[in-house]
C-alpha atoms as a PDB file:
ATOM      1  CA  UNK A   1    -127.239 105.062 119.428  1.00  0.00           C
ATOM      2  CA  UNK A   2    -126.742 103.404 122.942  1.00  0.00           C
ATOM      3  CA  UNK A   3    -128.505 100.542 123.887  1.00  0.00           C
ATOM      4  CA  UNK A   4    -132.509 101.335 124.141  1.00  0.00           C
ATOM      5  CA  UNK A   5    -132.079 103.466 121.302  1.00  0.00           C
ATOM      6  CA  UNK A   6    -131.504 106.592 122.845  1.00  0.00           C
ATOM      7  CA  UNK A   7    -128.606 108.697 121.847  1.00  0.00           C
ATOM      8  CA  UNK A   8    -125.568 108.685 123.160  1.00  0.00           C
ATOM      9  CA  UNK A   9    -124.006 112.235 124.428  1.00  0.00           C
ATOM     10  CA  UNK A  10    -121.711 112.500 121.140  1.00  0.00           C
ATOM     11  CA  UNK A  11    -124.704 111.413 118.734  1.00  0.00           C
ATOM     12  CA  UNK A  12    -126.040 114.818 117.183  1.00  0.00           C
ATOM     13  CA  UNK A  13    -130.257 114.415 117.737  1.00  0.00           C
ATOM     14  CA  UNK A  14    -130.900 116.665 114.733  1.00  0.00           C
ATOM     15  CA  UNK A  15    -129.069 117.773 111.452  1.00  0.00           C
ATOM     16  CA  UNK A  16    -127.351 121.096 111.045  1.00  0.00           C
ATOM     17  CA  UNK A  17    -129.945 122.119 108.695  1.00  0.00           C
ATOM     18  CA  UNK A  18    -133.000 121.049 110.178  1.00  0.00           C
ATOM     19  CA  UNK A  19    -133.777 124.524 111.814  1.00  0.00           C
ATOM     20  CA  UNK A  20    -133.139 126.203 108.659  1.00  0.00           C
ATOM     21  CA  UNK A  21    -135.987 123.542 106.641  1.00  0.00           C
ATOM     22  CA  UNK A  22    -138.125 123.591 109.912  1.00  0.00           C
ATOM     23  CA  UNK A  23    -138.591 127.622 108.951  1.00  0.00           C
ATOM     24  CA  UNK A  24    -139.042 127.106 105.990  1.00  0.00           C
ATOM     25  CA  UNK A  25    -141.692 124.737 106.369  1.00  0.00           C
ATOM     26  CA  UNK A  26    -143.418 127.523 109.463  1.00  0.00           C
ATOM     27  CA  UNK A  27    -142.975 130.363 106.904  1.00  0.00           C
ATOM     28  CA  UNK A  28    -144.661 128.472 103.938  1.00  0.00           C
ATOM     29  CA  UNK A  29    -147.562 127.129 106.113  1.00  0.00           C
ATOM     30  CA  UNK A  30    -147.741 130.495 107.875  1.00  0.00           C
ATOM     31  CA  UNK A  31    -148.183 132.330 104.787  1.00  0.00           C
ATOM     32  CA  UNK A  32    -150.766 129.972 104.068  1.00  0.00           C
ATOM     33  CA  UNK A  33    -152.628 130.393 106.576  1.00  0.00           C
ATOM     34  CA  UNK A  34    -152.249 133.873 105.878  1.00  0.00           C
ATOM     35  CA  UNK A  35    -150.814 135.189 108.974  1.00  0.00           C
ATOM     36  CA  UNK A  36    -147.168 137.344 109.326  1.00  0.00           C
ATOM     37  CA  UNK A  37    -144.630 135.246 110.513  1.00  0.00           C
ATOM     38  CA  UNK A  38    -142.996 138.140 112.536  1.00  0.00           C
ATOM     39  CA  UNK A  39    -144.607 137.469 115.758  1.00  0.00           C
ATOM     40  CA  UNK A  40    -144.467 133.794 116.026  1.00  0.00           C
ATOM     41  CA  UNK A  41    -146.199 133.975 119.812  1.00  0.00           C
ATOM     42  CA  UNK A  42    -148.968 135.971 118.117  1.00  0.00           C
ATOM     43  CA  UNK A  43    -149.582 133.685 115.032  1.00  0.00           C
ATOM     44  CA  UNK A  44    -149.518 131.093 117.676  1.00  0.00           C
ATOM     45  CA  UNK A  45    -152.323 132.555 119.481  1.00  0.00           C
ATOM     46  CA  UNK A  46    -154.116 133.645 116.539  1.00  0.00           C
ATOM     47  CA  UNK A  47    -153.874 130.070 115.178  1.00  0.00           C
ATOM     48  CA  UNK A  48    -155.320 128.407 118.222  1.00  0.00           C
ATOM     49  CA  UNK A  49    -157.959 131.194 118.134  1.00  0.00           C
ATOM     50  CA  UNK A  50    -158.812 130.389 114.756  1.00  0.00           C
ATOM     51  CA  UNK A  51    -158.984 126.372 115.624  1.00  0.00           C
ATOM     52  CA  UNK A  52    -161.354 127.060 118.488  1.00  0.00           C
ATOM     53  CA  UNK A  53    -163.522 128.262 115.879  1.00  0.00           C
ATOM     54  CA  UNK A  54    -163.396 125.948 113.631  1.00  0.00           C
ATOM     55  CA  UNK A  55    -161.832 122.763 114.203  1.00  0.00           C
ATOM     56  CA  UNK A  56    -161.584 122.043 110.380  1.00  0.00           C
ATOM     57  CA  UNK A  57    -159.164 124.882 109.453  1.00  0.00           C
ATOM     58  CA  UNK A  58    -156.275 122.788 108.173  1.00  0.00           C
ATOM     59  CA  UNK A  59    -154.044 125.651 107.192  1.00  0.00           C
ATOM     60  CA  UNK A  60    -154.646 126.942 111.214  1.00  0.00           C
ATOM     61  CA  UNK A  61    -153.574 123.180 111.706  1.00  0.00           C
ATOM     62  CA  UNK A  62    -150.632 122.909 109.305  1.00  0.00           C
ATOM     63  CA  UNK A  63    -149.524 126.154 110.643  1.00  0.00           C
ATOM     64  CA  UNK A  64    -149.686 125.649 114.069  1.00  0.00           C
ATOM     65  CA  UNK A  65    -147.947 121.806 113.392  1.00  0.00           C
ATOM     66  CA  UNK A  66    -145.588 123.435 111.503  1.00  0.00           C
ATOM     67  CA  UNK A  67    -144.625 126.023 114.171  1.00  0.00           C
ATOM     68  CA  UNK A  68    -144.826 124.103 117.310  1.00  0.00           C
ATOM     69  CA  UNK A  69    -141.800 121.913 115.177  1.00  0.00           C
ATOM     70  CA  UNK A  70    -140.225 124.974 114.626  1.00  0.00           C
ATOM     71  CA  UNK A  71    -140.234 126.229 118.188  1.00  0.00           C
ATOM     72  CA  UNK A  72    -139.117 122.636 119.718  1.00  0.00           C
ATOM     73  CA  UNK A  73    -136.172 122.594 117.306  1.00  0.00           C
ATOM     74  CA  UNK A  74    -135.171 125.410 118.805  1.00  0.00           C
ATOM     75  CA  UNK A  75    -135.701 124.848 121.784  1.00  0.00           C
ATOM     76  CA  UNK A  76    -133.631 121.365 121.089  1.00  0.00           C
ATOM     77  CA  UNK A  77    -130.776 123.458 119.493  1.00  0.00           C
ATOM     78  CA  UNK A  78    -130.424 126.654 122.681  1.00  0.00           C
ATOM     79  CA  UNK A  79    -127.344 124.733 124.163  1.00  0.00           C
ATOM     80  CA  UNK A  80    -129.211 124.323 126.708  1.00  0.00           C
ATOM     81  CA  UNK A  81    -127.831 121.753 129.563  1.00  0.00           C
ATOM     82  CA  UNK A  82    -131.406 119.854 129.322  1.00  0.00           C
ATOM     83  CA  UNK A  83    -130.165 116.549 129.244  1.00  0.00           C
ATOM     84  CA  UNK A  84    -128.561 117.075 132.451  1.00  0.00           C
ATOM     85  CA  UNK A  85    -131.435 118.611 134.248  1.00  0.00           C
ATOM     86  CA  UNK A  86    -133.359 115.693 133.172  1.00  0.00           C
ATOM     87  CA  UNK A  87    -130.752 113.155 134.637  1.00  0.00           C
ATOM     88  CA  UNK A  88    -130.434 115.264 137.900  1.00  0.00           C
ATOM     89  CA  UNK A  89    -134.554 115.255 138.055  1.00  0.00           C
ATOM     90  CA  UNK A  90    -134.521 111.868 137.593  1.00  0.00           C
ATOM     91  CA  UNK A  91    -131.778 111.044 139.932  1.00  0.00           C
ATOM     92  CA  UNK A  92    -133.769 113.342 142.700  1.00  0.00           C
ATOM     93  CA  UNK A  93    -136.865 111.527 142.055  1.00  0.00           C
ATOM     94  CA  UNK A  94    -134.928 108.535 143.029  1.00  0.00           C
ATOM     95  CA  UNK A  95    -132.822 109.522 145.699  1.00  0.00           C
ATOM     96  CA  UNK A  96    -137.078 110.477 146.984  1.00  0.00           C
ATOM     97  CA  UNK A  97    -137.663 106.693 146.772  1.00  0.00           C
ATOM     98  CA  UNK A  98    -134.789 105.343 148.556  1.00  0.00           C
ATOM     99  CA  UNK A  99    -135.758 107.677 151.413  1.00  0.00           C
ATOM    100  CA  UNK A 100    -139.256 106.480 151.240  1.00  0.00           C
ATOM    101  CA  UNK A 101    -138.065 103.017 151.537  1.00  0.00           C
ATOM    102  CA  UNK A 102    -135.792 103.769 154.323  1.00  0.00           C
ATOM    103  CA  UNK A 103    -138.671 105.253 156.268  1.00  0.00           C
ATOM    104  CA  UNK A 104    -141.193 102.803 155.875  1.00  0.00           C
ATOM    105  CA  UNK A 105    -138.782 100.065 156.664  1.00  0.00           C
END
């Protein structure tokens, strides 16, 4: 970890089987909530459905916990250059503030 306790660049965020125990974890809440885990955007749906319904479903809450982890690992694992967009938003926003400064002043 770098200082402030985020992670450096060469630091791997999650373990190399964490997608295949976050599935797990979907498909055994899933099935307990006794929906197909086929189409996750359905069960997704279906699950917040199901919550609007009744708010004390907590297989429809395990479920949906379960598979917004999945989906975020995912997500977290794409290769995608996120990180960077992140530092180039943030380096916009501030580039935005200097100019702000310079006008004002």
């Amino acid at each position: 970890m770098t200082h402030g306790g985020s992670p450096s660049d060469s630091e791997a965020v999650r373990g190399p089987d964490a997608g295949r125990a976050e599935r797990e974890r979907l498909d055994i809440a899933l099935h307990a909530a006794a929906l197909d885990t086929g189409d996750l955007d359905a069960a997704g749906s279906l699950l917040l459905d199901r919550l609007s319904r009744r708010s004390d479903d907590f297989e429809a809450t395990g479920a949906l916990q379960a598979l917004y982890t999945f989906t975020a690992g995912q997500r977290a694992d794409s290769g995608s250059d996120a990180s960077a967009r992140l530092r180039s938003s943030g380096l916009s926003s501030l580039e935005r503030m200097r100019h702000r400064r310079v006008r004002r002043g």
